[in-house]
N, C-alpha and C. Protein backbone atom coordinates (compact mmCIF):
# COMPACT_ATOMS: atom_id res chain seq x y z
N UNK A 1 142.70 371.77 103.00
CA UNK A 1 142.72 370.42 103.52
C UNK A 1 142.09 369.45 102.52
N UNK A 2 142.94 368.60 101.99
CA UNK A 2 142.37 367.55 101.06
C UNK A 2 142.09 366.40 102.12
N UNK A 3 140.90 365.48 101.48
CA UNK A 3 140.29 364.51 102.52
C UNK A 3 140.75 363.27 101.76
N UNK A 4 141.20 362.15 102.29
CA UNK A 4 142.23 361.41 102.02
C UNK A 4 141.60 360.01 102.21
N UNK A 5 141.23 358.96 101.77
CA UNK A 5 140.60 358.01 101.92
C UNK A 5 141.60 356.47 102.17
N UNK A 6 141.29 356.28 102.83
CA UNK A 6 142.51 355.19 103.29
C UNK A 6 142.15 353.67 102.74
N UNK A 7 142.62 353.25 102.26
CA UNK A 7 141.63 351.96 101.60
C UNK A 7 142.96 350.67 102.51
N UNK A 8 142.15 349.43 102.93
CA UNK A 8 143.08 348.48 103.17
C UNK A 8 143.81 348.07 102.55
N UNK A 9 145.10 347.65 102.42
CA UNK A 9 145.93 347.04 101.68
C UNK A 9 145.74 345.38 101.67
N UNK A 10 145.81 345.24 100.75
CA UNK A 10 145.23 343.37 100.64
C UNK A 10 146.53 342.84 100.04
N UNK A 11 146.70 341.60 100.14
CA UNK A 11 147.62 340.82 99.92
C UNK A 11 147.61 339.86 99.25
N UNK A 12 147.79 339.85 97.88
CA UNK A 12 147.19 338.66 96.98
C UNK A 12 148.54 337.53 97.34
N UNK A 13 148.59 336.43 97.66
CA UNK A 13 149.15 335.20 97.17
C UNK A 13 149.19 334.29 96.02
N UNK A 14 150.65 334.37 96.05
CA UNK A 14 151.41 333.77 94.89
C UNK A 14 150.63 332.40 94.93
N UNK A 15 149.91 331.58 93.97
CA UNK A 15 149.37 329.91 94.25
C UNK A 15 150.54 329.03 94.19
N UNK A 16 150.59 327.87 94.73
CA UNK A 16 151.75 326.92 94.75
C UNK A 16 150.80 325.55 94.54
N UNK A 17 151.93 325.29 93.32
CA UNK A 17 151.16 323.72 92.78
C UNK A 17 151.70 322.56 93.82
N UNK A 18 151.04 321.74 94.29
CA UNK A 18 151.54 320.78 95.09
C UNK A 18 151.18 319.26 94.16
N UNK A 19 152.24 318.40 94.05
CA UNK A 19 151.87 317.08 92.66
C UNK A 19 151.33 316.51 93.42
N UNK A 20 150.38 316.03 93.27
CA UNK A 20 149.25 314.95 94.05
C UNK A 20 150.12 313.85 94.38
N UNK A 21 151.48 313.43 93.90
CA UNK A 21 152.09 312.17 94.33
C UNK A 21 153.01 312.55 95.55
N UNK A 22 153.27 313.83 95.65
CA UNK A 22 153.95 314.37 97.06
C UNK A 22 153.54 313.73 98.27
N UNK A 23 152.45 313.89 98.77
CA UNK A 23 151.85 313.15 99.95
C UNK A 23 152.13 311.67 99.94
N UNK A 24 151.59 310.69 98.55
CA UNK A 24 151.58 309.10 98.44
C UNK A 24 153.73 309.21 98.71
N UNK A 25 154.53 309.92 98.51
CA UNK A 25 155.37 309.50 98.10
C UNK A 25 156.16 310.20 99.55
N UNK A 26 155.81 310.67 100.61
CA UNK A 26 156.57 311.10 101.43
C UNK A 26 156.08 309.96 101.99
N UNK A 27 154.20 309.56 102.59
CA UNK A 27 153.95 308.19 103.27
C UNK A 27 154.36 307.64 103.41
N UNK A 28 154.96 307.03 101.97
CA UNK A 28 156.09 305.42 101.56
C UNK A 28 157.15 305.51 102.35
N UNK A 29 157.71 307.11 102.12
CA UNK A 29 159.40 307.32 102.90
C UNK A 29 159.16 307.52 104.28
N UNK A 30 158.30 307.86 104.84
CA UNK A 30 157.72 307.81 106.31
C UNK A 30 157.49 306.11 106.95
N UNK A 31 156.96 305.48 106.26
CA UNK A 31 156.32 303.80 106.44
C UNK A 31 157.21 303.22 107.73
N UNK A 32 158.53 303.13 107.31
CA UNK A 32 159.34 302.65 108.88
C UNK A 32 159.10 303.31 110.06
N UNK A 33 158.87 304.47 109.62
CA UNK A 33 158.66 305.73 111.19
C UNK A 33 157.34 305.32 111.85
N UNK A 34 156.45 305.46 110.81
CA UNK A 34 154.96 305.62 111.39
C UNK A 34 154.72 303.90 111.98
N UNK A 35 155.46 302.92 111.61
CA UNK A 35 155.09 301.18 112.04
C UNK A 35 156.34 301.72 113.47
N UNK A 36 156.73 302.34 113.62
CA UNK A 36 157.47 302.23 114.84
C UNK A 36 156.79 303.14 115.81
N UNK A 37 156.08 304.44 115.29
CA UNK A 37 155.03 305.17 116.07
C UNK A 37 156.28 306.38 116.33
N UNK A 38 156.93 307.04 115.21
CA UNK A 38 157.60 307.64 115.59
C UNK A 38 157.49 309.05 114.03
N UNK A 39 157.57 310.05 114.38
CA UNK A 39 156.85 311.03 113.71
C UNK A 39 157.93 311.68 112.53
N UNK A 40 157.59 311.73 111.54
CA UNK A 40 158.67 312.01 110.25
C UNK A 40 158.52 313.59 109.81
N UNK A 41 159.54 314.33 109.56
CA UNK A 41 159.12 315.63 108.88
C UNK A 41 159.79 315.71 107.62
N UNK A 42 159.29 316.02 106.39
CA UNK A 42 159.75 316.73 105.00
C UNK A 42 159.77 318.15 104.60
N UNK A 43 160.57 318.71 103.91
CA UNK A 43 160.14 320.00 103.55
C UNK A 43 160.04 320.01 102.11
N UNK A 44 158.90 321.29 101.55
CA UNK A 44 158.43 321.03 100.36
C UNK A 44 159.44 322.36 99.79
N UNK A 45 160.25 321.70 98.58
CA UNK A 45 160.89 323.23 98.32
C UNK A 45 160.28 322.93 96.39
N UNK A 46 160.73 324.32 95.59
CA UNK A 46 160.61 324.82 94.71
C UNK A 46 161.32 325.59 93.61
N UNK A 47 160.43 326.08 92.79
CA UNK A 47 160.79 327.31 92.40
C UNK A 47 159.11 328.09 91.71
N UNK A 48 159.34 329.16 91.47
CA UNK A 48 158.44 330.31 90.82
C UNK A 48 158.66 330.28 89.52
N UNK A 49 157.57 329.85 88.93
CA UNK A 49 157.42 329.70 87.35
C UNK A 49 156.24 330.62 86.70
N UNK A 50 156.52 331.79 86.28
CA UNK A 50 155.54 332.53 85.60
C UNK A 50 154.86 333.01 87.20
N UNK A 51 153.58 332.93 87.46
CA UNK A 51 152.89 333.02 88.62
C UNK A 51 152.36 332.48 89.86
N UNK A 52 153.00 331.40 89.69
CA UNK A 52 153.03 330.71 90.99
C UNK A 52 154.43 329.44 91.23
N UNK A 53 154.26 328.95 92.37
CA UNK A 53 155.21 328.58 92.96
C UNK A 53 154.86 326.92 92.23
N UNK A 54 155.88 326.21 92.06
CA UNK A 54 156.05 324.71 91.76
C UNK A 54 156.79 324.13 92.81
N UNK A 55 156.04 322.97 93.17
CA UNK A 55 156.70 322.20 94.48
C UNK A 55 157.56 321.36 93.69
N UNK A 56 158.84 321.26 93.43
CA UNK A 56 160.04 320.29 92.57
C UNK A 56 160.29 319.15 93.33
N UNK A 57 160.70 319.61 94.76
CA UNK A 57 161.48 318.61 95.41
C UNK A 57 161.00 318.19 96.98
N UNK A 58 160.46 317.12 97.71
CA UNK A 58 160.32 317.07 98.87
C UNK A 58 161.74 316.11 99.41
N UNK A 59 161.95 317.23 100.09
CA UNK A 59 163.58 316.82 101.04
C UNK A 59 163.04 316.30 102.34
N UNK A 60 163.62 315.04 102.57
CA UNK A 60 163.67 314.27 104.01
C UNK A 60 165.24 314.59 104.69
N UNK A 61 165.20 315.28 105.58
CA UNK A 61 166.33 315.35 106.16
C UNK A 61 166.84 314.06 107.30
N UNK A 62 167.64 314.11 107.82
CA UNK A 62 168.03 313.17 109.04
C UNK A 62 167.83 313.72 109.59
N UNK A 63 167.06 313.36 110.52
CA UNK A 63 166.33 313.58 111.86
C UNK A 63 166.69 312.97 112.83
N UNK A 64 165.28 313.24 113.90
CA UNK A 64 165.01 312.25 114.80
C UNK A 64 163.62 312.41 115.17
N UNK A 65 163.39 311.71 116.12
CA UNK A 65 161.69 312.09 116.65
C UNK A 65 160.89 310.69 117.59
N UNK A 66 160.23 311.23 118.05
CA UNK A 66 159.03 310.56 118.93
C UNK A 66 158.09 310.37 118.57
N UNK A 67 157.13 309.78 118.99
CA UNK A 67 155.48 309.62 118.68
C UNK A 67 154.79 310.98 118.34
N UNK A 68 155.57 312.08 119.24
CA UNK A 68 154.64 313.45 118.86
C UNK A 68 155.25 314.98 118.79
N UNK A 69 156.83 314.34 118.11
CA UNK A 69 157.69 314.99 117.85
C UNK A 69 158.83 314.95 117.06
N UNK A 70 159.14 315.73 116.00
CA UNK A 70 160.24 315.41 115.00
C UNK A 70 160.74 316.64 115.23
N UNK A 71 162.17 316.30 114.77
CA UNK A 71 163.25 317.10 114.74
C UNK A 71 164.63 317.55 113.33
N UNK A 72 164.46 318.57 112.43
CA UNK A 72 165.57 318.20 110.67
C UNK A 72 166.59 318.08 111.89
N UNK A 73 167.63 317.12 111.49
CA UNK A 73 169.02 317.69 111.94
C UNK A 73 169.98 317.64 110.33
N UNK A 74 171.45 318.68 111.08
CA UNK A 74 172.25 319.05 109.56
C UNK A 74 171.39 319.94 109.12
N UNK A 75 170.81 320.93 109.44
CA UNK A 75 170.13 322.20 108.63
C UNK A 75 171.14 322.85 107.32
N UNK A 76 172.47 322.79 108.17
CA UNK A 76 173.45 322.94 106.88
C UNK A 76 173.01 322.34 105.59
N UNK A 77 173.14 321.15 106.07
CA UNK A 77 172.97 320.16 104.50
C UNK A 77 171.40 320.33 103.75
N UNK A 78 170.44 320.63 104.64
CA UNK A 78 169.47 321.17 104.10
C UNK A 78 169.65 322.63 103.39
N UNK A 79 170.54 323.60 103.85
CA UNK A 79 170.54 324.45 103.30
C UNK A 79 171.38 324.27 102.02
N UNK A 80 172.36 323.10 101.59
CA UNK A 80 173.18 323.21 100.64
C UNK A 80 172.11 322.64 99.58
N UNK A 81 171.50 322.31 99.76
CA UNK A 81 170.46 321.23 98.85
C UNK A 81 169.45 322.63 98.03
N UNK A 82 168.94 322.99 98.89
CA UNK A 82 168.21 324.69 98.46
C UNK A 82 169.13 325.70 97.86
N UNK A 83 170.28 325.23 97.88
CA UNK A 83 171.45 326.61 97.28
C UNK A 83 171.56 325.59 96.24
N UNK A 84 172.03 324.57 96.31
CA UNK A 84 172.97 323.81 94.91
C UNK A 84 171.65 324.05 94.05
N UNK A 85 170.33 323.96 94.03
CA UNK A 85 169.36 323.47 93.29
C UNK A 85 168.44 325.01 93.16
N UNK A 86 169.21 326.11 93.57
CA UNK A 86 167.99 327.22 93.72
C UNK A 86 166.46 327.13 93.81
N UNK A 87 166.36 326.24 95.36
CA UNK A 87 165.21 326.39 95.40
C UNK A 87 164.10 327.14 96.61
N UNK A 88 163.24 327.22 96.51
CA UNK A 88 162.65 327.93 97.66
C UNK A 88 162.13 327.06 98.57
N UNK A 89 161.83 327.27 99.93
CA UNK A 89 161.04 326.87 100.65
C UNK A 89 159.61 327.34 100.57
N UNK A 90 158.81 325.90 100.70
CA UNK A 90 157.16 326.00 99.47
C UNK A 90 156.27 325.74 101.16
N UNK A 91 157.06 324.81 102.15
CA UNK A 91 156.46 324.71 103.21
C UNK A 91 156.87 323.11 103.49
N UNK A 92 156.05 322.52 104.39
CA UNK A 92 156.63 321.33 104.90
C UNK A 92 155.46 320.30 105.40
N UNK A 93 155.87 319.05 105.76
CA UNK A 93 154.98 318.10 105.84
C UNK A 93 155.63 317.17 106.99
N UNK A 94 154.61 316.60 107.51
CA UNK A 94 154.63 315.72 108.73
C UNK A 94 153.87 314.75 109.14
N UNK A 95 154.38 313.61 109.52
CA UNK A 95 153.46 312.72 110.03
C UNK A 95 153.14 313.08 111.85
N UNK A 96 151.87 312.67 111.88
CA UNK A 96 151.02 312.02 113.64
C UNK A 96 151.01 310.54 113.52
N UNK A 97 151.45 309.91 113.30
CA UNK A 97 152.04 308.29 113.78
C UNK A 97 150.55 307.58 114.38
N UNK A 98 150.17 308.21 115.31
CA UNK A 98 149.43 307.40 116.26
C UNK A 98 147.87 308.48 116.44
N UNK A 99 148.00 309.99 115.69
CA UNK A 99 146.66 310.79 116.26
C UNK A 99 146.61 310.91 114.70
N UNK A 100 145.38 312.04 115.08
CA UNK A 100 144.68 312.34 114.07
C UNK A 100 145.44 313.69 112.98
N UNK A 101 145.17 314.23 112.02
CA UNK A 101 145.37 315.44 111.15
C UNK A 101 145.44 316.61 111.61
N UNK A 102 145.72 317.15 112.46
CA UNK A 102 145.89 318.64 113.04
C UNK A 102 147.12 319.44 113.68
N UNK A 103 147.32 320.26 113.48
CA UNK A 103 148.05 321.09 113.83
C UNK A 103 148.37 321.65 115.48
N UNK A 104 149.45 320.65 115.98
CA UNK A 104 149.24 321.15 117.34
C UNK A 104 150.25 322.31 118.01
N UNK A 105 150.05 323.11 118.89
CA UNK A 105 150.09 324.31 119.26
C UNK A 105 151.75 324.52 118.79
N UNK A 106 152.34 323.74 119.16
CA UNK A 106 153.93 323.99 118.51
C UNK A 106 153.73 324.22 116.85
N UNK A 107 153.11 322.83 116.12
CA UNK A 107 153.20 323.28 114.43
C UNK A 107 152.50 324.51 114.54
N UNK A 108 151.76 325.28 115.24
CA UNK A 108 150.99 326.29 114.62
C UNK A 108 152.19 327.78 114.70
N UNK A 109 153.02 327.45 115.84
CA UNK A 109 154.05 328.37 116.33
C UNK A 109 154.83 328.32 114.94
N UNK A 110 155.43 327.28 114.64
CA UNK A 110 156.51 326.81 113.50
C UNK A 110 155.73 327.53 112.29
N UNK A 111 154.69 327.00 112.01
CA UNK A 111 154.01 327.21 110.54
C UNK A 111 153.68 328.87 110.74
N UNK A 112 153.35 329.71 112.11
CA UNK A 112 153.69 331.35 111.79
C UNK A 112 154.41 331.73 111.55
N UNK A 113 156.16 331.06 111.88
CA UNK A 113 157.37 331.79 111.53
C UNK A 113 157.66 331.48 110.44
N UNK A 114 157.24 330.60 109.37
CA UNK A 114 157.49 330.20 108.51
C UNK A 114 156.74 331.02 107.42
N UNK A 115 155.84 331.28 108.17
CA UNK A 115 154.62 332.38 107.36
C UNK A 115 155.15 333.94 107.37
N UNK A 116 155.89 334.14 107.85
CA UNK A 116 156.52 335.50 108.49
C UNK A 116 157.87 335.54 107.05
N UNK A 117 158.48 334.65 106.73
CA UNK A 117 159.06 335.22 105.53
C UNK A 117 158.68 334.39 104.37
N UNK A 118 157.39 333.72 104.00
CA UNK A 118 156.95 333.50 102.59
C UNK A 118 155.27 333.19 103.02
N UNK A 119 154.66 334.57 103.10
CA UNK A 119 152.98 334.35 103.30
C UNK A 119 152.69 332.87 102.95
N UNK A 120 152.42 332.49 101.82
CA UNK A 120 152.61 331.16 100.83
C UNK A 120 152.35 330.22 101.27
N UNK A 121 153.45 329.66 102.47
CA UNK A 121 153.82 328.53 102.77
C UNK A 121 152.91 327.83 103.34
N UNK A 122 152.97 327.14 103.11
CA UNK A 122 151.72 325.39 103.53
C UNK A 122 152.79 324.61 104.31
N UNK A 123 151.44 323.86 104.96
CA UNK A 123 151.90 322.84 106.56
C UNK A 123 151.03 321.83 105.81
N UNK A 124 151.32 320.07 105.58
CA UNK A 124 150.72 319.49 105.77
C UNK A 124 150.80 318.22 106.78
N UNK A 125 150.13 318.27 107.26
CA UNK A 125 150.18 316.80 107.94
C UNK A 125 149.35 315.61 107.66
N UNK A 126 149.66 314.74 107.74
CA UNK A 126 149.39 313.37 107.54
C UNK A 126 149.02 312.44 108.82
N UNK A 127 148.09 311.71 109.31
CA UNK A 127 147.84 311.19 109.95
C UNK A 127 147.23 309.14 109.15
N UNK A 128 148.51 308.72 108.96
CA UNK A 128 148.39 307.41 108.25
C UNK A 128 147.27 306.64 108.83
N UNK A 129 147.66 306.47 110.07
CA UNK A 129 146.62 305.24 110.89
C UNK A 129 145.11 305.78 111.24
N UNK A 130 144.57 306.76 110.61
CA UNK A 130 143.39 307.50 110.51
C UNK A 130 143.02 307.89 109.04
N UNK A 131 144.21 307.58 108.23
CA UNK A 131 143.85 307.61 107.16
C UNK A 131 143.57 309.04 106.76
N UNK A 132 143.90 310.23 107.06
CA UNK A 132 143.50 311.76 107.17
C UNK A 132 144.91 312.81 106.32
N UNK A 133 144.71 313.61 105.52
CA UNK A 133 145.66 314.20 105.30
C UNK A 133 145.40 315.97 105.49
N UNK A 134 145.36 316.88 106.11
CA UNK A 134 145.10 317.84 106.40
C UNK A 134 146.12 319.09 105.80
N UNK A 135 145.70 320.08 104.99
CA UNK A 135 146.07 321.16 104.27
C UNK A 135 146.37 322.22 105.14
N UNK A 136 147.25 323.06 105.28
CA UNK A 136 147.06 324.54 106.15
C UNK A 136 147.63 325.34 105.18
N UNK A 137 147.07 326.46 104.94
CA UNK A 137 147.35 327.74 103.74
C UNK A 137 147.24 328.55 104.89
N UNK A 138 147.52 330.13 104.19
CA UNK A 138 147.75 331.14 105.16
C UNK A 138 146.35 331.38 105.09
N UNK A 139 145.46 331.02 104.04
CA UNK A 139 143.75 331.53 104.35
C UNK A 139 143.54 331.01 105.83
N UNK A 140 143.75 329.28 106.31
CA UNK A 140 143.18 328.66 107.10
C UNK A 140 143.47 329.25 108.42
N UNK A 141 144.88 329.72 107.93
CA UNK A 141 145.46 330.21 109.52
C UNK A 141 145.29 331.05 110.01
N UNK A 142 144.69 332.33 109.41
CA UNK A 142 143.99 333.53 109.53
C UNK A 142 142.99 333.52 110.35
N UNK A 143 142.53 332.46 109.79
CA UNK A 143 140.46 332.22 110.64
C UNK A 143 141.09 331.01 111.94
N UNK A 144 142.58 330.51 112.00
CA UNK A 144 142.42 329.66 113.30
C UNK A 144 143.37 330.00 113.97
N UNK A 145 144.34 330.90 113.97
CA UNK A 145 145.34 331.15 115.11
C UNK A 145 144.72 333.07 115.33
N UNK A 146 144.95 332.70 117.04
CA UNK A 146 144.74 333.85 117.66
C UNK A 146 145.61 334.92 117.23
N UNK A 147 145.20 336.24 117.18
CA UNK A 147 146.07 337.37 117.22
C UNK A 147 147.14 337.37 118.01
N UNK A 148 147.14 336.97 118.99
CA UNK A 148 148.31 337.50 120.27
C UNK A 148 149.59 336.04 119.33
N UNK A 149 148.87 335.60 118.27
CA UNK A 149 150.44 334.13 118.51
C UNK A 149 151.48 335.18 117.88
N UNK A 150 151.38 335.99 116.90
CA UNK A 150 152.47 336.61 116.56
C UNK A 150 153.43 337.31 117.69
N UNK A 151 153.04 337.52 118.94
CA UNK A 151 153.75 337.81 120.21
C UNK A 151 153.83 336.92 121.00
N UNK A 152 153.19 335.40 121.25
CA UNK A 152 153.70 334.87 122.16
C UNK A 152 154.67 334.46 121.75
N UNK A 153 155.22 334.31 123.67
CA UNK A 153 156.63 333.85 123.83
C UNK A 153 156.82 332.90 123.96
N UNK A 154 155.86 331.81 123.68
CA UNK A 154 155.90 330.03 123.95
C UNK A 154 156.69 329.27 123.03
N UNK A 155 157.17 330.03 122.25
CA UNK A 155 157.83 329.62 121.48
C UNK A 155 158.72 328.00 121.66
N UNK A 156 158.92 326.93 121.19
CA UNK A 156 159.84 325.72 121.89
C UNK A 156 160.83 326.12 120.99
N UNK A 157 161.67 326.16 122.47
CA UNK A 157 163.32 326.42 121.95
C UNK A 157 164.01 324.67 122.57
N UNK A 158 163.86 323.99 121.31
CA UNK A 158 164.70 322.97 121.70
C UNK A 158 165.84 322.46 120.59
C-alpha cells in the first residue's frame, strides 16, 4: 500500500488588461440612458496576447431597459461581431441610473454563469449619479456569493 497525498488543485487566472478609458467611454455612450433613469449594458470582449487577456472592444448592443433593468437584444448580431473580429468575451458592464455600485442578486446570478465558462470574467458596474464605479473579479466573488448560488434555481428567465 503506497500512501498517496492529495494536494488541492488551485487555479491560477489568466490577468485581463482593462484601458482605463473603457469605463469614461461607455459613461459618455450610456449619458442619454442614465438622464432618462434608464439602465445601459456593454460587453467587454478581446483577445489573449502572450499571458493575459486584452480588453479591444466594448460592444453596446440594442437593447432595452428600466431604471433597474437592462436587456442585449439581437444576440445574433452580438455574436457576429465576436466571430467577424475573433474575439472573446472579457466580461461586461452596466449602469444603476439612480442607486449605488453593486451587484444585485440577478447580476450576481448572470456574472456566475458567465464565470462558469471563462473563470476570468469581470462585472463592472457604474453608478454615475453617486459617482461610484465598482470591479467584480472571480477573487471578489468567491468571498461574496454563497455556495448553494451555483444550484439555485432563481435563476430570471426573462
Amino acid at each position: 500500500d503506497k500512501n498517496t497525498t492529495l494536494r488541492p488543485t488551485t487555479t491560477t487566472l489568466t490577468k485581463i488588461h482593462l484601458p482605463t478609458e473603457t469605463t469614461v467611454k461607455f459613461l459618455k455612450t450610456a449619458m442619454t440612458n442614465t438622464n432618462q433613469n434608464i439602465e445601459t449594458v456593454g460587453f467587454l470582449a478581446g483577445k489573449k496576447i502572450n499571458d493575459a487577456y486584452i480588453v479591444t472592444h466594448l460592444i453596446i448592443p440594442k437593447q432595452t431597459g428600466t431604471s433597474e433593468y437592462c436587456e442585449a437584444l439581437n444576440e445574433e448580431e452580438i455574436d457576429q461581431i465576436y466571430i467577424q473580429h475573433d474575439l472573446t468575451y472579457l466580461g461586461w458592464i452596466h449602469t444603476h441610473p439612480s442607486q449605488t455600485a453593486f451587484l444585485s442578486a440577478e447580476d450576481l446570478h448572470t456574472q456566475f454563469q458567465y464565470q462558469q465558462l471563462l473563470p476570468e470574467t469581470i462585472a463592472i458596474v457604474c453608478a454615475p449619479t453617486h459617482h461610484q464605479v465598482r470591479l467584480l473579479t472571480d477573487l471578489n466573488m468567491a468571498k461574496s456569493r454563497p455556495p448553494e448560488l451555483s444550484f439555485c434555481m432563481c435563476l430570471a428567465m426573462i
